[in-house]
Protein backbone atom coordinates (compact mmCIF):
# COMPACT_ATOMS: atom_id res chain seq x y z
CA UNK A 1 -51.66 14.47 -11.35
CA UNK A 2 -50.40 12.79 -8.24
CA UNK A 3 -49.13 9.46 -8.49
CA UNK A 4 -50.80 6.64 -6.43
CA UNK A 5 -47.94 5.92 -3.97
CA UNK A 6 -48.07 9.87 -2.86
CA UNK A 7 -51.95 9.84 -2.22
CA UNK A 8 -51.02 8.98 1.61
CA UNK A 9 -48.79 11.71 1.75
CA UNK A 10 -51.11 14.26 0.21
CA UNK A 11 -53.98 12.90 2.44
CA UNK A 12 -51.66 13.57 6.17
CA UNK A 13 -50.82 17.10 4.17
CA UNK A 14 -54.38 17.94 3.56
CA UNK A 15 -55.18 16.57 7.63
CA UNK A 16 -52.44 18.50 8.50
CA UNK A 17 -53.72 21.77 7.01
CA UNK A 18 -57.41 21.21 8.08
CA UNK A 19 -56.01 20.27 11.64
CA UNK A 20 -54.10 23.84 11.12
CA UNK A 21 -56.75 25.87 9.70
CA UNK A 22 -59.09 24.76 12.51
CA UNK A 23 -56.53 25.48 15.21
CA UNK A 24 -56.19 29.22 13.33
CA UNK A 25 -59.80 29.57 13.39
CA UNK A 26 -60.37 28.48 16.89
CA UNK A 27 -57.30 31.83 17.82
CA UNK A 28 -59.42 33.89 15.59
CA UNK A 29 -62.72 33.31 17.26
CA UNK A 30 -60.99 33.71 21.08
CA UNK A 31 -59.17 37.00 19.93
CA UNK A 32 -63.06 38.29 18.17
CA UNK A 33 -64.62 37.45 21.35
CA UNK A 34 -61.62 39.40 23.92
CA UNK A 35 -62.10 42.09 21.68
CA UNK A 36 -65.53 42.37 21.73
CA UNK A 37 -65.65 42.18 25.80
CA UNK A 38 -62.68 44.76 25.91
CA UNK A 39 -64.75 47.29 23.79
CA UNK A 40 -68.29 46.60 24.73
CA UNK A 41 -69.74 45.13 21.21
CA UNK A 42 -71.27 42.23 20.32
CA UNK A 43 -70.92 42.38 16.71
CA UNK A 44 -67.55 43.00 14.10
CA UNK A 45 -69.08 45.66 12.81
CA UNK A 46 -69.75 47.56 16.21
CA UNK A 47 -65.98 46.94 16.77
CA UNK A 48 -64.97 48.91 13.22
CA UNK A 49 -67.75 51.61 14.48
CA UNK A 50 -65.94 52.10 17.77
CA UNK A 51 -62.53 51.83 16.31
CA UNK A 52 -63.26 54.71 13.89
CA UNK A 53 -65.03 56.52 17.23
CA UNK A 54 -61.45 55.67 19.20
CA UNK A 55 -59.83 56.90 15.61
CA UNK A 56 -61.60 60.39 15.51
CA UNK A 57 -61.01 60.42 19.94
CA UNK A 58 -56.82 60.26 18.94
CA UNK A 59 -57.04 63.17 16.12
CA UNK A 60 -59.12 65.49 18.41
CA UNK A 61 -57.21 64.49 21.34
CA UNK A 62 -53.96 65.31 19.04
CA UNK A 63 -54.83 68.61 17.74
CA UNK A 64 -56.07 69.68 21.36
CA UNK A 65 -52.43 68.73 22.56
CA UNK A 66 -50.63 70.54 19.94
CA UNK A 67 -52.59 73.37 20.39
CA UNK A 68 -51.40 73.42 23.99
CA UNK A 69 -47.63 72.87 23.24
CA UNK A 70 -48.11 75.69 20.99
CA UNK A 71 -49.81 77.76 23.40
CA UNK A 72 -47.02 76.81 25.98
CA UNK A 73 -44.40 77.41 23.49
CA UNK A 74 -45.69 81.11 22.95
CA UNK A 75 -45.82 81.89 26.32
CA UNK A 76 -42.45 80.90 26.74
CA UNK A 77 -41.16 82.87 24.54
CA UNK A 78 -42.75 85.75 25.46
CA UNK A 79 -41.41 85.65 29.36
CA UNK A 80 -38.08 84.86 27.45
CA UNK A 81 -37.58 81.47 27.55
């Protein structure tokens, strides 16, 4: 238990954190909103919906590419590259 002459001390910590966890919140809230602008959503969960979307976009857009390179690759080859 916290002896009376630290209960000042412990009451400018505790500000100090509530002054910090308000300041944090206030960053979260700007970043939630830029993101939801930059993507076109209005709620967090439309954001994880359009992130997986963006996820699924990458891995198609992947494959496609190495299919090309190893399309390329073969072609290459057989000219005799």
């Amino acid at each position: 238990m916290a002896n009376i002459n630290e209960l000042p001390e412990l009451k400018e910590k505790l500000e100090q954190i509530k002054s910090d966890l308000s300041k944090k919140e206030g960053e979260r809230l700007a970043v939630m909103e830029q993101l939801f602008k930059k993507f076109g959503v209005k709620e967090l969960d439309d954001l994880y919906k359009k992130f997986d979307e963006l996820g699924k976009k990458k891995e198609v857009k992947q494959e496609e590419m190495e299919e090309l390179i190893a399309d390329v690759s073969k072609r290459l080859r057989e000219y005799g590259y």
